[in-house]
N, C-alpha and C. Protein backbone atom coordinates (compact mmCIF):
# COMPACT_ATOMS: atom_id res chain seq x y z
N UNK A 1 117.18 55.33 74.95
CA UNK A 1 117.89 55.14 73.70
C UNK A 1 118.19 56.52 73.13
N UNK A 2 119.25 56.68 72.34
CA UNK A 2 119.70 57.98 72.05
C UNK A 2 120.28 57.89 70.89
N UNK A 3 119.88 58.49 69.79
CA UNK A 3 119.88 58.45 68.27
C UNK A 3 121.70 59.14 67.93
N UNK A 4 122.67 58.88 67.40
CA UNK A 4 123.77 59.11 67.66
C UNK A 4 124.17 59.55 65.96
N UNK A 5 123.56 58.87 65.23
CA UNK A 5 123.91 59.74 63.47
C UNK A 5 122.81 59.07 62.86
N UNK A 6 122.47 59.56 61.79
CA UNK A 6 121.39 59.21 61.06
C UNK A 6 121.78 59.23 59.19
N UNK A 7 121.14 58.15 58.48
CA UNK A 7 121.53 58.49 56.78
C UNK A 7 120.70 57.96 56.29
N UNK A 8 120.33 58.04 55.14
CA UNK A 8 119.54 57.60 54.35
C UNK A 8 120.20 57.24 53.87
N UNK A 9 119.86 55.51 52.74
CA UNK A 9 120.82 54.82 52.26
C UNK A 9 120.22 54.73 50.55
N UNK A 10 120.95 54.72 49.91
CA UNK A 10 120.49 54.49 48.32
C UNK A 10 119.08 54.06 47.95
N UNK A 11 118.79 53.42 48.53
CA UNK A 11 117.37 52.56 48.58
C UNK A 11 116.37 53.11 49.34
N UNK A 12 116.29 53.78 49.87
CA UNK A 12 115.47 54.91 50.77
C UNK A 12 115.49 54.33 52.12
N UNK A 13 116.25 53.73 52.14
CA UNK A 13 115.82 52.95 54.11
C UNK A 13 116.90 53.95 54.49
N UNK A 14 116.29 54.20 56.14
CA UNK A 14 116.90 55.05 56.95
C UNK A 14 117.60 54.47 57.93
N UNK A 15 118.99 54.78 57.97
CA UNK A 15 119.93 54.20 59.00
C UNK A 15 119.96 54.49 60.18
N UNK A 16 119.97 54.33 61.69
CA UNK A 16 120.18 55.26 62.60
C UNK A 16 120.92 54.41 63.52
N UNK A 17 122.33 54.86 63.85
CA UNK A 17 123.17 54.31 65.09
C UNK A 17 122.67 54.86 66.23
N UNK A 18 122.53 53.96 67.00
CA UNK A 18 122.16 54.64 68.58
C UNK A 18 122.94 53.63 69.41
N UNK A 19 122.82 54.46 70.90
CA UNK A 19 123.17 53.54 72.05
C UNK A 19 122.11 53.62 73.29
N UNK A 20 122.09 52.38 74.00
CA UNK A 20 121.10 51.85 75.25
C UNK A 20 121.94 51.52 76.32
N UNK A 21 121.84 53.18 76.73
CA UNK A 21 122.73 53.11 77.85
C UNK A 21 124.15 53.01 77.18
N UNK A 22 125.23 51.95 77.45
CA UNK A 22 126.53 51.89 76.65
C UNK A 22 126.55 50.46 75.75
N UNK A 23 125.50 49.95 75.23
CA UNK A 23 125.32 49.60 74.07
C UNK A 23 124.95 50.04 73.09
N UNK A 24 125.81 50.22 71.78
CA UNK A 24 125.81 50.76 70.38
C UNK A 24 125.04 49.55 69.80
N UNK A 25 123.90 50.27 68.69
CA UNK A 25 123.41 48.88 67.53
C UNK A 25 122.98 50.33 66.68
N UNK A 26 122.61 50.01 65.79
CA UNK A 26 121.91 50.00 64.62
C UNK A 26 120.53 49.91 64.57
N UNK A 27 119.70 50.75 63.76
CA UNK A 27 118.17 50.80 63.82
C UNK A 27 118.10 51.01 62.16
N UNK A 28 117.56 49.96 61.49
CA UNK A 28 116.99 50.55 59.93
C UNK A 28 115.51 50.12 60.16
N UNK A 29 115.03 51.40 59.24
CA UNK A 29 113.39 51.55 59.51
C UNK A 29 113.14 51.81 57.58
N UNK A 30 112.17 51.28 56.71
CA UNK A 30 111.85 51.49 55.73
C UNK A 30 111.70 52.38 55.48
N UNK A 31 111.47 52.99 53.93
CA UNK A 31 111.45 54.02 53.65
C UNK A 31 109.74 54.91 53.98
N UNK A 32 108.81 53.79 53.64
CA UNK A 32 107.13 54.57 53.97
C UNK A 32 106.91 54.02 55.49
N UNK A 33 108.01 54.21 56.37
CA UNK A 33 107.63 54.08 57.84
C UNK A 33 106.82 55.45 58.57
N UNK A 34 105.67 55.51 57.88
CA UNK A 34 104.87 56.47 58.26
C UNK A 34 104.26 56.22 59.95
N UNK A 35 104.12 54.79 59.74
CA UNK A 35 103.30 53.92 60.37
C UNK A 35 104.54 53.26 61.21
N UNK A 36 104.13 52.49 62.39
CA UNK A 36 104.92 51.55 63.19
C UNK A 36 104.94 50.59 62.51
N UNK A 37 106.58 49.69 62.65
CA UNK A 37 106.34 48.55 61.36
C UNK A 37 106.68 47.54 62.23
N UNK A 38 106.51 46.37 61.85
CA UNK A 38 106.91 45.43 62.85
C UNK A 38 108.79 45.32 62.75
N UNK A 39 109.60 44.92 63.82
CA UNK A 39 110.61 44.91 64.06
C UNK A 39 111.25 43.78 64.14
N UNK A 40 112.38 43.49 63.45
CA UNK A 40 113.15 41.95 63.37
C UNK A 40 114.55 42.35 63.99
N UNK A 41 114.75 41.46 65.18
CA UNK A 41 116.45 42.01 65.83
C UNK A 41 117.34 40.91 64.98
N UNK A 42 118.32 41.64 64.38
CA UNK A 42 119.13 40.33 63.44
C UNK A 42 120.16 40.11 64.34
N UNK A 43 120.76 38.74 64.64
CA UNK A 43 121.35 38.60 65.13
C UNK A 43 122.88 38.38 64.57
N UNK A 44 123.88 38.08 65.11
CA UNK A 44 125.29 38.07 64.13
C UNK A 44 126.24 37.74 65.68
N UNK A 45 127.59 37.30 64.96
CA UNK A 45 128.45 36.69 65.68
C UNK A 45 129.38 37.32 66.80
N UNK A 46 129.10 38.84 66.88
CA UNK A 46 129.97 39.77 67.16
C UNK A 46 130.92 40.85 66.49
N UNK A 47 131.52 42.27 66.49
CA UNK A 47 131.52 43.16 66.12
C UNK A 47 130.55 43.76 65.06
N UNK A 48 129.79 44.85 65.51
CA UNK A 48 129.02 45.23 64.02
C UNK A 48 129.89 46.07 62.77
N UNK A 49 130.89 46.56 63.23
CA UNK A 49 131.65 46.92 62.00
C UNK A 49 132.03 45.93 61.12
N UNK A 50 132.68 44.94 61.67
CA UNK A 50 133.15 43.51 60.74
C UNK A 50 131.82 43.26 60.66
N UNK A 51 130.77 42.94 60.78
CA UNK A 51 129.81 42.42 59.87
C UNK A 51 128.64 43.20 59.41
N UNK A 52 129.12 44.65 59.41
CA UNK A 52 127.91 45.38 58.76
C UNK A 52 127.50 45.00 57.28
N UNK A 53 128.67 44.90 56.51
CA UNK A 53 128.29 44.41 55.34
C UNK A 53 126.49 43.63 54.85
N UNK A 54 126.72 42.40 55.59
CA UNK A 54 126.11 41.28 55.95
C UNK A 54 124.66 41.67 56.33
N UNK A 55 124.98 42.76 57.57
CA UNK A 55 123.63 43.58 58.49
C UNK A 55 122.79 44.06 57.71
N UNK A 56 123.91 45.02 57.03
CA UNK A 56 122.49 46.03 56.09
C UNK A 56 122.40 45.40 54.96
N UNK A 57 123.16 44.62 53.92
CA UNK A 57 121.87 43.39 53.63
C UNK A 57 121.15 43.06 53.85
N UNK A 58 120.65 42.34 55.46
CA UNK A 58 119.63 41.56 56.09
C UNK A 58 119.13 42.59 55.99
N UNK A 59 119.28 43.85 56.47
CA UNK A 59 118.10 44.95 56.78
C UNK A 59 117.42 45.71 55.85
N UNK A 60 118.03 45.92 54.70
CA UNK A 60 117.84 46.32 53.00
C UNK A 60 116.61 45.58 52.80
N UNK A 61 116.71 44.13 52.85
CA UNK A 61 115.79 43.11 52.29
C UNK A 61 114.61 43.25 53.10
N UNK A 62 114.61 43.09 54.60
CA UNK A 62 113.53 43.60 55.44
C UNK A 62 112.42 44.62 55.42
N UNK A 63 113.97 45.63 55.28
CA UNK A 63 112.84 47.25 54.74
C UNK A 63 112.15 46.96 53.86
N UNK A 64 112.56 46.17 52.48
CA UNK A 64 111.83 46.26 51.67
C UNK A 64 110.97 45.11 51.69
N UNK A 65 111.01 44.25 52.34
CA UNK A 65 108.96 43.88 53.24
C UNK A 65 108.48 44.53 54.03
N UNK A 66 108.88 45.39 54.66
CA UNK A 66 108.03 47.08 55.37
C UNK A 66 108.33 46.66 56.67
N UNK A 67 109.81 45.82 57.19
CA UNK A 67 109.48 45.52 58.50
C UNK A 67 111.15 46.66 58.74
N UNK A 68 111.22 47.05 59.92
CA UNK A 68 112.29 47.44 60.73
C UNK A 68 113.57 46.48 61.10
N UNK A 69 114.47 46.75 60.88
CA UNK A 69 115.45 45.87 61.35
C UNK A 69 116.29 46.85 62.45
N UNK A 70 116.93 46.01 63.81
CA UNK A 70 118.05 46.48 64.40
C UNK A 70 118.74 45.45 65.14
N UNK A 71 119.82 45.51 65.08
CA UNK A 71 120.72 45.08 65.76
C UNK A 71 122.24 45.58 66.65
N UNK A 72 122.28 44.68 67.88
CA UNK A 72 123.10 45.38 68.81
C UNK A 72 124.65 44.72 68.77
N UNK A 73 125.45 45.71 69.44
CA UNK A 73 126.53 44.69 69.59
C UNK A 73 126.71 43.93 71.11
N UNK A 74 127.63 42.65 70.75
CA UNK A 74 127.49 41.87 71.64
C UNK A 74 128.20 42.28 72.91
N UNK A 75 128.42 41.49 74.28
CA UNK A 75 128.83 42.19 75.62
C UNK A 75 130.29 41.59 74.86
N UNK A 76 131.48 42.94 75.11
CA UNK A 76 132.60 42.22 75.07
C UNK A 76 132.98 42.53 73.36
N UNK A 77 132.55 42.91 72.49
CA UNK A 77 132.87 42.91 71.01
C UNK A 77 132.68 44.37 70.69
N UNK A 78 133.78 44.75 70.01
CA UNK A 78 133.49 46.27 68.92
C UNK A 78 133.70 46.88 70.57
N UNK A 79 132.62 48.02 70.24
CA UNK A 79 132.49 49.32 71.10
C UNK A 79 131.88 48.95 72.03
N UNK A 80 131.16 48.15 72.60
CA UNK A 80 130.13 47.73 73.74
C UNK A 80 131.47 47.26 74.68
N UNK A 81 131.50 47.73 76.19
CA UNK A 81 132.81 47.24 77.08
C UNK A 81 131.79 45.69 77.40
N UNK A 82 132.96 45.45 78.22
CA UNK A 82 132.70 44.01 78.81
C UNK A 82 131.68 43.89 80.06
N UNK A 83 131.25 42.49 80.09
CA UNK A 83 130.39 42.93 81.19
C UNK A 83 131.12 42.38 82.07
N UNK A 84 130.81 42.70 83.44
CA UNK A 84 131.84 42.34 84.69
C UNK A 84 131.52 40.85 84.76
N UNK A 85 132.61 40.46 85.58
CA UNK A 85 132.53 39.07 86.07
C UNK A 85 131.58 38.53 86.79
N UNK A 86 131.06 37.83 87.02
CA UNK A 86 129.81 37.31 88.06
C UNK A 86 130.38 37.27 89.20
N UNK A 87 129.85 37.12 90.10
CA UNK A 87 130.00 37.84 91.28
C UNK A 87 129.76 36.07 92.31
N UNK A 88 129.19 34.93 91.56
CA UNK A 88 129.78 33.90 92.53
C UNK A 88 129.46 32.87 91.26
N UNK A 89 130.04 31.70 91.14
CA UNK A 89 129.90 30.94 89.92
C UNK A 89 128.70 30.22 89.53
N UNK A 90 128.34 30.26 88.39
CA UNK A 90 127.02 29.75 88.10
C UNK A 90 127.07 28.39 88.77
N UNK A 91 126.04 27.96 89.15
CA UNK A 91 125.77 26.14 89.83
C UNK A 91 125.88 25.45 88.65
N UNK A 92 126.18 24.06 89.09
CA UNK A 92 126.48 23.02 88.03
C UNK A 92 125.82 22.34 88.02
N UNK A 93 125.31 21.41 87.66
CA UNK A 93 124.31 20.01 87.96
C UNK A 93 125.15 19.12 89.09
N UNK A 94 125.97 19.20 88.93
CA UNK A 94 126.88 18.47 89.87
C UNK A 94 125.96 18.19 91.29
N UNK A 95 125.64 19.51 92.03
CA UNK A 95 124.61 19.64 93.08
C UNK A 95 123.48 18.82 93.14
N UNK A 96 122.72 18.85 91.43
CA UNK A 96 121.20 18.40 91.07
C UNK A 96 121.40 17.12 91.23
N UNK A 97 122.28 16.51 90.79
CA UNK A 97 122.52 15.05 90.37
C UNK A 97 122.86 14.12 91.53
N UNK A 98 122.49 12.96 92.00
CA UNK A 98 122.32 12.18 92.90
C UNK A 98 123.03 10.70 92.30
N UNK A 99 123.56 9.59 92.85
CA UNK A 99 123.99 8.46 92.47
C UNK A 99 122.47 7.98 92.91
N UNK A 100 122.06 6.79 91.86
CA UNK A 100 120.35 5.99 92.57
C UNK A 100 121.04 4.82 93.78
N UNK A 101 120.15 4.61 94.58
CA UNK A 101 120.12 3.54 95.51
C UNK A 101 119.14 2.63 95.30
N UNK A 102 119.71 1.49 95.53
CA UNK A 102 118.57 0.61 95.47
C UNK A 102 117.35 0.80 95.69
N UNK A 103 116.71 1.44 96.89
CA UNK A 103 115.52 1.88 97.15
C UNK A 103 114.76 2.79 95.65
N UNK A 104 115.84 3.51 95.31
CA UNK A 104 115.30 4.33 94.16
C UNK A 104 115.51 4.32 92.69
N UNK A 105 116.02 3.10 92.37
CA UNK A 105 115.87 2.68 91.49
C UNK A 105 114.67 1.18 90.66
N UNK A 106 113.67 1.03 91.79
CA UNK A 106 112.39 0.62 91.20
C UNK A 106 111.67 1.46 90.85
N UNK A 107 111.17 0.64 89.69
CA UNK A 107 109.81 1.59 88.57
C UNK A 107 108.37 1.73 89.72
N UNK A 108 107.79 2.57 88.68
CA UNK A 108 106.62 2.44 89.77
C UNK A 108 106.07 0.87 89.84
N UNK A 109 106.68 0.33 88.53
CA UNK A 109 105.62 -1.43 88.34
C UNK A 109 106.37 -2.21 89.25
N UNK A 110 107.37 -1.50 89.94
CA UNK A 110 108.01 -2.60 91.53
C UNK A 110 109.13 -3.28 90.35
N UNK A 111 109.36 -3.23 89.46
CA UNK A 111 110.75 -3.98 88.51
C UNK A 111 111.95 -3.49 88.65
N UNK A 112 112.89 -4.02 88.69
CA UNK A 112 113.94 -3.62 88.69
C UNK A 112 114.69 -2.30 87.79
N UNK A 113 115.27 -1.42 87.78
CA UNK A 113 115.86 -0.90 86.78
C UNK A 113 117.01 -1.53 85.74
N UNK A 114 117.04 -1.55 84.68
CA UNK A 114 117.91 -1.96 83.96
C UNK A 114 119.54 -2.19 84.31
N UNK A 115 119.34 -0.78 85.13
CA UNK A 115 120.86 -0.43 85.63
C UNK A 115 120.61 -0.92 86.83
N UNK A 116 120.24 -1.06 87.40
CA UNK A 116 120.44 -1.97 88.86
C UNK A 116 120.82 -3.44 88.23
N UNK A 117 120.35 -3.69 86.94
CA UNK A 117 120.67 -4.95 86.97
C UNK A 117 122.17 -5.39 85.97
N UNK A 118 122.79 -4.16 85.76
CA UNK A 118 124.13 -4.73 85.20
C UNK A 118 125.08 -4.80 86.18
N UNK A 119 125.79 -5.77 85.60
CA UNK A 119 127.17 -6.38 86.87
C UNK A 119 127.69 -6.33 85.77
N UNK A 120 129.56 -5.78 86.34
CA UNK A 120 130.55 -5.80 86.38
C UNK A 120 131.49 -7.10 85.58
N UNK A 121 132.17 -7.60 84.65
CA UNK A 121 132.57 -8.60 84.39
C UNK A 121 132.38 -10.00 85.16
N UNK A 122 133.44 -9.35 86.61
CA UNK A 122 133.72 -10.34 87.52
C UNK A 122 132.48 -10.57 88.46
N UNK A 123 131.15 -9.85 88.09
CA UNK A 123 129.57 -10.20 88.81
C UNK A 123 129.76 -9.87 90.01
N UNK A 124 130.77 -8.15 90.07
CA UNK A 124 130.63 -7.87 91.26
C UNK A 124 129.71 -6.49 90.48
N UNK A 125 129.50 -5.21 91.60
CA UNK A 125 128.36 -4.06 91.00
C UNK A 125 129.24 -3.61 89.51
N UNK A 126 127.97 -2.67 89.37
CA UNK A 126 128.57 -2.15 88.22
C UNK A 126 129.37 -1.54 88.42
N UNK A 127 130.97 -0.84 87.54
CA UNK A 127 131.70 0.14 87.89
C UNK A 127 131.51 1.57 87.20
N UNK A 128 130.16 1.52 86.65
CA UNK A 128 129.82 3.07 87.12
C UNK A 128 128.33 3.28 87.10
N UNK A 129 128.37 4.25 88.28
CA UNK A 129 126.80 4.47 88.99
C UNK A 129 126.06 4.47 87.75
N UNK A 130 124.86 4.36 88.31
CA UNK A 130 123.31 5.36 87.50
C UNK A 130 123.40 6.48 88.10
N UNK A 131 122.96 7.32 87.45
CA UNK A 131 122.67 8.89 88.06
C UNK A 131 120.67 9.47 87.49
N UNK A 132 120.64 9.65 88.39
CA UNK A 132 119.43 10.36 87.86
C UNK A 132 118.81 11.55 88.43
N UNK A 133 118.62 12.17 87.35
CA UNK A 133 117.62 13.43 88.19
C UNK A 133 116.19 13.39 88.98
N UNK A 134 116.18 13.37 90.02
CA UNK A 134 114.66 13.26 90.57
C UNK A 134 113.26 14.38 89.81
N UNK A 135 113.80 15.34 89.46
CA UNK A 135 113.09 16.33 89.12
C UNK A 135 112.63 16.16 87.24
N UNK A 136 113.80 15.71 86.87
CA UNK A 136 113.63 15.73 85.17
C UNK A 136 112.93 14.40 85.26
N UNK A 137 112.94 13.26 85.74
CA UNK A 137 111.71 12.75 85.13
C UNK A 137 110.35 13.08 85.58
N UNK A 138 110.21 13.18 86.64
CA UNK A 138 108.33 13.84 87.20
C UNK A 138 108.10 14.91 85.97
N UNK A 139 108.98 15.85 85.79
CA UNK A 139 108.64 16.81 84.82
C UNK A 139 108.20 16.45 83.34
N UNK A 140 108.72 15.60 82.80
CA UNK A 140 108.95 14.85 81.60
C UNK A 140 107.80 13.85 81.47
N UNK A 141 107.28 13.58 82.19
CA UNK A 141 105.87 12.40 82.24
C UNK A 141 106.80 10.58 82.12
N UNK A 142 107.90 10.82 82.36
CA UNK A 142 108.63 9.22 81.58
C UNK A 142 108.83 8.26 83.13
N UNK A 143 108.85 7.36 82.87
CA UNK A 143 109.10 6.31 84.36
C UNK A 143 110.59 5.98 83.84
N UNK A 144 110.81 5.85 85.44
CA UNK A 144 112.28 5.53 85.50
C UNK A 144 112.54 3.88 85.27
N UNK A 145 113.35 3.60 84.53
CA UNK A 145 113.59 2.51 84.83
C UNK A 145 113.73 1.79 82.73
């Protein structure tokens, strides 16, 4: 991290712009930061110029409970460049997700599933699957069905 300008603000809290690596944020530290103070990252919607206003408010009020405030800017907003494209597309559930089969749609109590048991107007199958995750219910403690 690399301290880039520094001010003291009316109120005695100390301002300091820095960057991490080629992210720019903001560091306010109270005025009796003799001591390490605990640190709150404020978060915000993107650009810190358009919402400094807002920032050093949040951070004004902070200092003056003795805690540190900083905040960064987002990938893609203000001065921070973009981050590159991903390099193959995130997975979808699409993969995770399975249509049930009869076999796998009894409870452990051997009963039918609910959805195994709706028909179609004309009492032919239903016209649209069950889907279920094999993994989210074991995880979840819940029985299927």
């Amino acid at each position: 991290m690399r301290f880039t300008s520094e001010q003291r603000l009316d109120d005695g809290v100390l301002e300091r712009e820095f960057t991490l690596g080629e992210i720019p944020g903001i560091l306010w530290t109270p005025r009796s930061a003799s001591a390490p103070a605990p640190l709150i990252l404020i978060g915000h919607p993107g650009g810190l110029r358009m919402m400094y206003p807002r920032l050093v408010a949040r951070a004004r009020h902070a200092a003056a409970e003795g805690y540190a405030a900083a905040t960064i800017e987002l990938p893609g907003s203000g001065d921070r460049p973009r981050s590159p494209p991903p390099r193959r597309p995130a997975p979808t559930f699409a993969g995770r997700w399975r249509p049930a089969s009869r076999s796998t749609t009894r409870s452990s109590t051997g009963s039918s599933s609910r959805w195994s048991k709706r028909r179609s107007r004309n009492g032919g199958p239903p016209s649209t699957p069950s889907f279920r995750c094999p993994r989210s219910a074991a995880r979840s403690g819940t029985r299927e069905g």
